[in-house]
Protein backbone atom coordinates (compact mmCIF):
# COMPACT_ATOMS: atom_id res chain seq x y z
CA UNK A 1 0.00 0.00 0.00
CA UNK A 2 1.56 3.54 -1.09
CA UNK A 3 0.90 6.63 0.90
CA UNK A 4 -1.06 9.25 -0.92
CA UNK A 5 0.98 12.44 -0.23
CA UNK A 6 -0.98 14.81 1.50
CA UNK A 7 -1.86 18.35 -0.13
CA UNK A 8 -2.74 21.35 1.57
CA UNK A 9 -4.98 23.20 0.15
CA UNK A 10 -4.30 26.71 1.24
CA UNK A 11 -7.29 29.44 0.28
CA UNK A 12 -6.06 33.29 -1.27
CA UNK A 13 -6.94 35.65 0.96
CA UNK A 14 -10.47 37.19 -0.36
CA UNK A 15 -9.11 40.78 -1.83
CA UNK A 16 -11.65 43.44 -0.33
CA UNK A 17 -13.42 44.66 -3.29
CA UNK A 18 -13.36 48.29 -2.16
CA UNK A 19 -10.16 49.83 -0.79
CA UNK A 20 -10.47 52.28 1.54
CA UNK A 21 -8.57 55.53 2.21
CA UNK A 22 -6.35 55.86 5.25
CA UNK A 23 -7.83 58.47 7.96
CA UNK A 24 -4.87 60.63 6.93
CA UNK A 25 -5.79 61.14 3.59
CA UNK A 26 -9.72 60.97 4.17
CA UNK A 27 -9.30 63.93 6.24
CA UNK A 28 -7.03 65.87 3.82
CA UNK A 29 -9.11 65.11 1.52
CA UNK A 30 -12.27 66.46 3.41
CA UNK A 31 -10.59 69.45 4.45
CA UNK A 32 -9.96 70.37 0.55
CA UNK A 33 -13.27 69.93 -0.10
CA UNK A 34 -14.44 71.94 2.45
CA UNK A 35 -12.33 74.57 1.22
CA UNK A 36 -13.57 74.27 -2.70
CA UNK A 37 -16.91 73.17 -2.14
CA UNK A 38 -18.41 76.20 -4.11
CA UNK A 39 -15.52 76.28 -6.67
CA UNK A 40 -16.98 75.84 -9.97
CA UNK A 41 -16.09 72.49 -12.38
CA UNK A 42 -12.72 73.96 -13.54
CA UNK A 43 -12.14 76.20 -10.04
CA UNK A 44 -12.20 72.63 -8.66
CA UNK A 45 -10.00 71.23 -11.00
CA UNK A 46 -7.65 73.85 -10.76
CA UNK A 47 -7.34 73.38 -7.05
CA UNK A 48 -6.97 69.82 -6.92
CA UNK A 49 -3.57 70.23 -9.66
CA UNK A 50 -2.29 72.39 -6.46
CA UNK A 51 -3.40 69.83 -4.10
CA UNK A 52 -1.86 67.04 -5.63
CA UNK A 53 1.57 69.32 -5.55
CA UNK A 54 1.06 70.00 -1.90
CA UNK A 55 0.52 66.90 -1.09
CA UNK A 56 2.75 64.40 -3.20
CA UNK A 57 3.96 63.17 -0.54
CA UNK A 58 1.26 61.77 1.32
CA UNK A 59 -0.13 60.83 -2.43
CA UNK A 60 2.78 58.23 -2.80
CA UNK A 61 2.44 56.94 0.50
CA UNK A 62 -1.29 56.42 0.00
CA UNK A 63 -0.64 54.95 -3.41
CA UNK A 64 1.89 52.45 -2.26
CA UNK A 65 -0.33 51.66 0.98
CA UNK A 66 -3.24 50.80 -1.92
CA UNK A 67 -1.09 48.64 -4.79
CA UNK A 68 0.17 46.79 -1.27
CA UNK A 69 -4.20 46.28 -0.26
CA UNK A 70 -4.57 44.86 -3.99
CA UNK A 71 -5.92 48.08 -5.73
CA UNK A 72 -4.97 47.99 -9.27
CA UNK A 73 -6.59 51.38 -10.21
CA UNK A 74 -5.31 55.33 -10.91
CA UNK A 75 -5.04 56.05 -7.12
CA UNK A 76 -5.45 59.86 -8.06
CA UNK A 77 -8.25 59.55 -9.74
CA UNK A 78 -10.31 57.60 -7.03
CA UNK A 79 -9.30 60.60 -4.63
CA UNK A 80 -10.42 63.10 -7.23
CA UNK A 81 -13.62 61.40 -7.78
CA UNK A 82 -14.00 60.84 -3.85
CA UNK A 83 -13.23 64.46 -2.98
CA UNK A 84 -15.89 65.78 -6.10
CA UNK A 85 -18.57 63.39 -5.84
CA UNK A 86 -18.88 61.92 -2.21
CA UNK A 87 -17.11 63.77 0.00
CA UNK A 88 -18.78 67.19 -1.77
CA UNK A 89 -21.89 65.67 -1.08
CA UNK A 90 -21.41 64.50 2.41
CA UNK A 91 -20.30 67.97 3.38
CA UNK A 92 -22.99 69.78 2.12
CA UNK A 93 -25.58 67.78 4.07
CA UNK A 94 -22.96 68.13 7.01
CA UNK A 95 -23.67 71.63 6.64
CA UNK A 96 -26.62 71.37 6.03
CA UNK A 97 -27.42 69.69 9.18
CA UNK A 98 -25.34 71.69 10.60
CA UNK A 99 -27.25 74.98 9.69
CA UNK A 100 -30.75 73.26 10.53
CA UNK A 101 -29.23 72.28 14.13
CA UNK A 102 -28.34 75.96 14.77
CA UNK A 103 -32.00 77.23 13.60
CA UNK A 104 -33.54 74.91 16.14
CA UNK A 105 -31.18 75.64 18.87
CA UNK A 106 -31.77 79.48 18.20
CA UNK A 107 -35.54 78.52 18.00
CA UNK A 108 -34.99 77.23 21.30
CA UNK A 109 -34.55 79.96 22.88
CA UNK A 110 -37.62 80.13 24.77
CA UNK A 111 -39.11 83.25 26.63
CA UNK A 112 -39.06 82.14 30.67
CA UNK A 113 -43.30 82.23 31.26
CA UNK A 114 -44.95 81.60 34.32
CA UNK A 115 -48.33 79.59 34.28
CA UNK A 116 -51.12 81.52 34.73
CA UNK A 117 -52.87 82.18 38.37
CA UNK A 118 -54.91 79.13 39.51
CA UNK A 119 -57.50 81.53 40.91
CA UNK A 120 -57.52 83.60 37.69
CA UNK A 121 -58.18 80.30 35.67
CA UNK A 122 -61.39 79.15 37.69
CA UNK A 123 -62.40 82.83 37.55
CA UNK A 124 -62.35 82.76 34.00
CA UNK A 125 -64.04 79.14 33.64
CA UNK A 126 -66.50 80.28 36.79
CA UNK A 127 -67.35 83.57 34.13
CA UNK A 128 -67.69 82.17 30.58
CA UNK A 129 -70.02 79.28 32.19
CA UNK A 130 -72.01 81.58 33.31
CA UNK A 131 -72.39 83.73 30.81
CA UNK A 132 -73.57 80.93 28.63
CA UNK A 133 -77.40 82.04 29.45
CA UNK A 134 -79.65 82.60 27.19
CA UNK A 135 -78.69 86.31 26.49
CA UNK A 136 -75.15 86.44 26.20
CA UNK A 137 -74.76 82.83 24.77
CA UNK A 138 -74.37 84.73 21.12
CA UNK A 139 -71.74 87.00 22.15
CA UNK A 140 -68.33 87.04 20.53
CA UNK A 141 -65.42 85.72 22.32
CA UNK A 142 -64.49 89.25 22.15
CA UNK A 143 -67.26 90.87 24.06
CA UNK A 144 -67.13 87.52 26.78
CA UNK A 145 -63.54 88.95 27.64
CA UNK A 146 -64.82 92.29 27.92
CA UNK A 147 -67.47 91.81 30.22
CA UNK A 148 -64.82 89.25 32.00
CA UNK A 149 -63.07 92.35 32.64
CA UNK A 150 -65.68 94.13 33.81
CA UNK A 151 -66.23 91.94 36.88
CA UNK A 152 -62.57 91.03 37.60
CA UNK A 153 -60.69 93.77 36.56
CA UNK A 154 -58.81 94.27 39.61
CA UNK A 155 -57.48 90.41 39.72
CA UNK A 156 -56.89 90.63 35.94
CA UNK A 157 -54.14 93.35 36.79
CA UNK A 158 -52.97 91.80 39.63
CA UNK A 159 -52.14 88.94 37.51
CA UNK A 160 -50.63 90.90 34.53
CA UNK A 161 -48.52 92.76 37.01
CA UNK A 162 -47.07 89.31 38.07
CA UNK A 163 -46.65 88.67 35.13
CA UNK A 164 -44.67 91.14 34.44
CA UNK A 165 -42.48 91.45 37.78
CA UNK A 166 -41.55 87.74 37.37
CA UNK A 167 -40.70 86.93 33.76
CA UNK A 168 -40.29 90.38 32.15
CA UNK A 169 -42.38 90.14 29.38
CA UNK A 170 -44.21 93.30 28.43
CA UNK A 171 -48.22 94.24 29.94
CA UNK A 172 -48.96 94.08 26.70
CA UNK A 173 -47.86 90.59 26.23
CA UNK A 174 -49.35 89.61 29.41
CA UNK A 175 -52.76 90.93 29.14
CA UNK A 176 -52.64 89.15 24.98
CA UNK A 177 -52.05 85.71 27.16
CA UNK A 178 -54.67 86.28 29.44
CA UNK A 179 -57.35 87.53 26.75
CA UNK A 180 -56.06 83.98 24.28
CA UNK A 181 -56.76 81.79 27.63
CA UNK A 182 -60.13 83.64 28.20
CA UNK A 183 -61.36 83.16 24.91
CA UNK A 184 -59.98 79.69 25.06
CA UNK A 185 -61.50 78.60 27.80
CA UNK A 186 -65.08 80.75 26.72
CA UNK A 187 -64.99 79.10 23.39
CA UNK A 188 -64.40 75.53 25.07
CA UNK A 189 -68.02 76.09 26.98
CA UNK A 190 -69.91 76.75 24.57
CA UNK A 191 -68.87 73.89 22.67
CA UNK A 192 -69.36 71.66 26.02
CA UNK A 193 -73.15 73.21 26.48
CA UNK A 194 -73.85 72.96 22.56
């Protein structure tokens, strides 16, 4: 009996099928399209000549680094295209996120607002039920407030001088919260006794 001879069978390494950039050269490449993102077709392409001079260096590094990973492609154009097509896009929506970020921070910038009087609420809800009779169930909203005032006046300004003292907001501003809440609330009985 002979002995078979014994093969190994040994597997290639599987070649990634995209080759990535080093961090170094992602980032230089990000920062010069940062720098030329609103640089016309040829603006661009004028830049990147100068950028490939600048940066030869790191180029040949990055190009050696790539034939060693299995790439068999023009190394400069693959940054070229990169730094025109995705990284160009990527950093406009960066910045564009970036922009809509800093419009909802600044629209978070919130007045500081107390909550209106307990005792001026159930005076308001105690008023616009009762002025749901017969007679006054046809008023406007408007005239409800009015009349509102007319009875409670005084703890209407007490409240819009609180109001004031504690969050700064103008009497003006104050007394239009107090009249939208009236009418809210006046506008929410009806409905309820319809």
């Amino acid at each position: 009996m002979g002995s078979r001879p014994t093969t190994t069978i040994t597997e290639a390494e599987p070649q990634p099928f995209r080759q990535p950039f080093s961090d170094v050269i992602l980032q230089k490449l990000t920062e010069f399209t940062k720098t030329n993102l609103t640089e016309s077709r040829k603006g661009f392409q004028q830049m990147w000549s100068r950028w490939i001079v600048d940066n030869a260096c790191l180029i040949d590094r990055e190009r050696t680094r790539l034939r060693n990973n299995g790439f068999e492609g023009d190394v400069l154009d693959k940054m070229y295209k990169s730094a025109r097509n995705y990284l160009r896009k990527k950093v406009r929506e960066e910045l564009s996120h970036e922009r809509d970020r800093a419009n909802v921070d600044a629209g978070k910038k919130r007045k500081n607002r107390i909550s209106t009087d307990k005792n001026i609420l159930s005076l308001m809800h105690s008023h616009a039920k009762s002025i749901n009779c017969a007679e006054s169930r046809h008023w406007k909203p408007s005239d409800k407030f009015k009349h509102f005032m007319q009875m409670h006046g005084v703890q209407v300004r007490e409240e819009i001088a609180r109001c004031h003292n504690h969050c700064g907001e103008s009497k003006y501003e104050c007394m239009f919260r107090i009249k939208s809440g009236y009418k809210t609330i006046a506008r929410r009985n009806v409905v309820a006794s319809s």
